[in-house]
Protein backbone atom coordinates (compact mmCIF):
# COMPACT_ATOMS: atom_id res chain seq x y z
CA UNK A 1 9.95 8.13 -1.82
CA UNK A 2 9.71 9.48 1.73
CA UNK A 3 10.56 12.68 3.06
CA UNK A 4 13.26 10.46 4.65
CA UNK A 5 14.41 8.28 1.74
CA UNK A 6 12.65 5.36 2.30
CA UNK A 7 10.34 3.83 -0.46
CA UNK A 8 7.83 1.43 -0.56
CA UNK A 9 6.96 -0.75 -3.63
CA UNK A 10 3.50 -2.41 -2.90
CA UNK A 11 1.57 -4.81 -5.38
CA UNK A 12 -1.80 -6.14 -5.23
CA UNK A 13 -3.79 -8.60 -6.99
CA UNK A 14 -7.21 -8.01 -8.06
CA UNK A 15 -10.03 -10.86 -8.04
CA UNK A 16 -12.63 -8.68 -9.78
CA UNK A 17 -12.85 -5.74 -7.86
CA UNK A 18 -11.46 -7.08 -4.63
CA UNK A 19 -8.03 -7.81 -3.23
CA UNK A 20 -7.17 -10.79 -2.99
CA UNK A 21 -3.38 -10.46 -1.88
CA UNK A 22 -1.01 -7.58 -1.32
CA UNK A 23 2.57 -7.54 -1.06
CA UNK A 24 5.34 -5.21 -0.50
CA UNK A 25 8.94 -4.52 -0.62
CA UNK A 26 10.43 -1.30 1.71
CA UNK A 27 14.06 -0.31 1.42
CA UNK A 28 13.84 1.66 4.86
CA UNK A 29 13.68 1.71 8.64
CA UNK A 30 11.28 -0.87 10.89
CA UNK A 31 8.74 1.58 11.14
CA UNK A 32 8.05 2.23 7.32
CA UNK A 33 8.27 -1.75 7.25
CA UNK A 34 5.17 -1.82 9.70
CA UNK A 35 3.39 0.87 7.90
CA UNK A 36 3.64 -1.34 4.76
CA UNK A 37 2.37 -4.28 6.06
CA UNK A 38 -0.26 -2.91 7.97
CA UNK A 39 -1.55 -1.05 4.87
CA UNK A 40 -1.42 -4.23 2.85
CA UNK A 41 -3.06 -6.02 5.33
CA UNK A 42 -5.65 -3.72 5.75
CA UNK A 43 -6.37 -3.89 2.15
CA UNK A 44 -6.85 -7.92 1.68
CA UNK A 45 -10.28 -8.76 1.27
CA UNK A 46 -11.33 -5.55 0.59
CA UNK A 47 -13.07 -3.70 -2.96
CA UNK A 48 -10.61 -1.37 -4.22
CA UNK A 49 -13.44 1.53 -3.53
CA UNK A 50 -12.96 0.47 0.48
CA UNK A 51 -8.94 0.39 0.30
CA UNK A 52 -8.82 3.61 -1.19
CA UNK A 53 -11.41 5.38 0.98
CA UNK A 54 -10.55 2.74 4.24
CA UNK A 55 -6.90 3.17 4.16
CA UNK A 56 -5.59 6.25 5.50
CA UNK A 57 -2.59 7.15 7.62
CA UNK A 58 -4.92 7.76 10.78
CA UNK A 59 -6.24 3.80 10.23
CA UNK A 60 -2.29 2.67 10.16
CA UNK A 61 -1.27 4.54 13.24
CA UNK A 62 -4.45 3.11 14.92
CA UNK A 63 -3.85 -0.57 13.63
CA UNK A 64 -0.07 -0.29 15.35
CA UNK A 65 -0.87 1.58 18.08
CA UNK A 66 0.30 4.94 17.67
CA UNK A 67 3.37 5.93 15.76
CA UNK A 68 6.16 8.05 16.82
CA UNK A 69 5.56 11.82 15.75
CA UNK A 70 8.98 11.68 13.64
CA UNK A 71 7.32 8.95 11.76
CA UNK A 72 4.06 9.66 10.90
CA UNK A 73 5.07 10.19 7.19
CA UNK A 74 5.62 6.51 6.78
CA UNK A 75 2.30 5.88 7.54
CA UNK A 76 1.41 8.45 4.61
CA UNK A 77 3.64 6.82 2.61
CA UNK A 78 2.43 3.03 2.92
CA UNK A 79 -0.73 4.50 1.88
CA UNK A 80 0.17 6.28 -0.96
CA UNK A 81 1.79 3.32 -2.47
CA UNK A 82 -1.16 1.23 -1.71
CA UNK A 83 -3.36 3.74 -3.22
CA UNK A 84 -1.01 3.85 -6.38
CA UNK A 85 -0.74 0.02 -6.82
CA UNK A 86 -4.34 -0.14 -6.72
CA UNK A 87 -5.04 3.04 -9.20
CA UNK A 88 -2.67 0.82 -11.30
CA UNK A 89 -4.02 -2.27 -11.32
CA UNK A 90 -6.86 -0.98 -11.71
CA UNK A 91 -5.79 0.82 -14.93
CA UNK A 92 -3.93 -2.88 -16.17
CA UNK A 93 -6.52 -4.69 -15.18
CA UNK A 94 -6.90 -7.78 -17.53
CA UNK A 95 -3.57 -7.23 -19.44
CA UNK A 96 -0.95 -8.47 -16.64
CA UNK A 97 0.79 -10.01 -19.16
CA UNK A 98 1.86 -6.64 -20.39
CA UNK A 99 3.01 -5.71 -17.37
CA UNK A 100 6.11 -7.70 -17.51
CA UNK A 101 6.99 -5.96 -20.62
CA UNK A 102 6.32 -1.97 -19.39
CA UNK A 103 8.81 -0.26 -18.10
């Protein structure tokens, strides 16, 4: 969760040790909502070694152009739920099936 209350639920789906999609679901304002699918789309195509070294909060406000100084922390947030949906598939990785079942 934000410092603001918005979250950001990201998942990714691995094709060995690439991403091959990213999605995302933000319960928050338009700009956390451009954070999140700039991070996302950022990540597509990429190893998960790239994302997680690529991806940063400096990349985001670059890729949209500069964000407003009262919103950088969504930009820190889209990445640190892109960096945590990739640590976790990364953890799951080849029992998805499972995952339906976790809570």
């Amino acid at each position: 969760m934000g410092q603001c209350g918005d979250t950001i639920n990201i998942q990714v789906s691995l094709m060995g040790d690439v991403v091959r999609e990213a999605g995302f679901w933000v319960d928050g304002c338009a700009v956390t909502m451009a954070c999140a699918n700039a991070a996302t789309a950022l990540a597509r195509g990429h190893t998960t070694r790239q994302v997680l070294s690529l991806v940063t909060p400096e990349r985001i406000d670059e890729v949209l152009g500069g964000l407003p100084d009262d919103h950088e922390h969504c930009a820190r947030l889209a990445v640190n739920a892109l960096h945590g949906a990739i640590r976790d598939a990364l953890l799951h990785k080849g029992d998805g099936w499972k995952r339906l079942y976790r809570t």
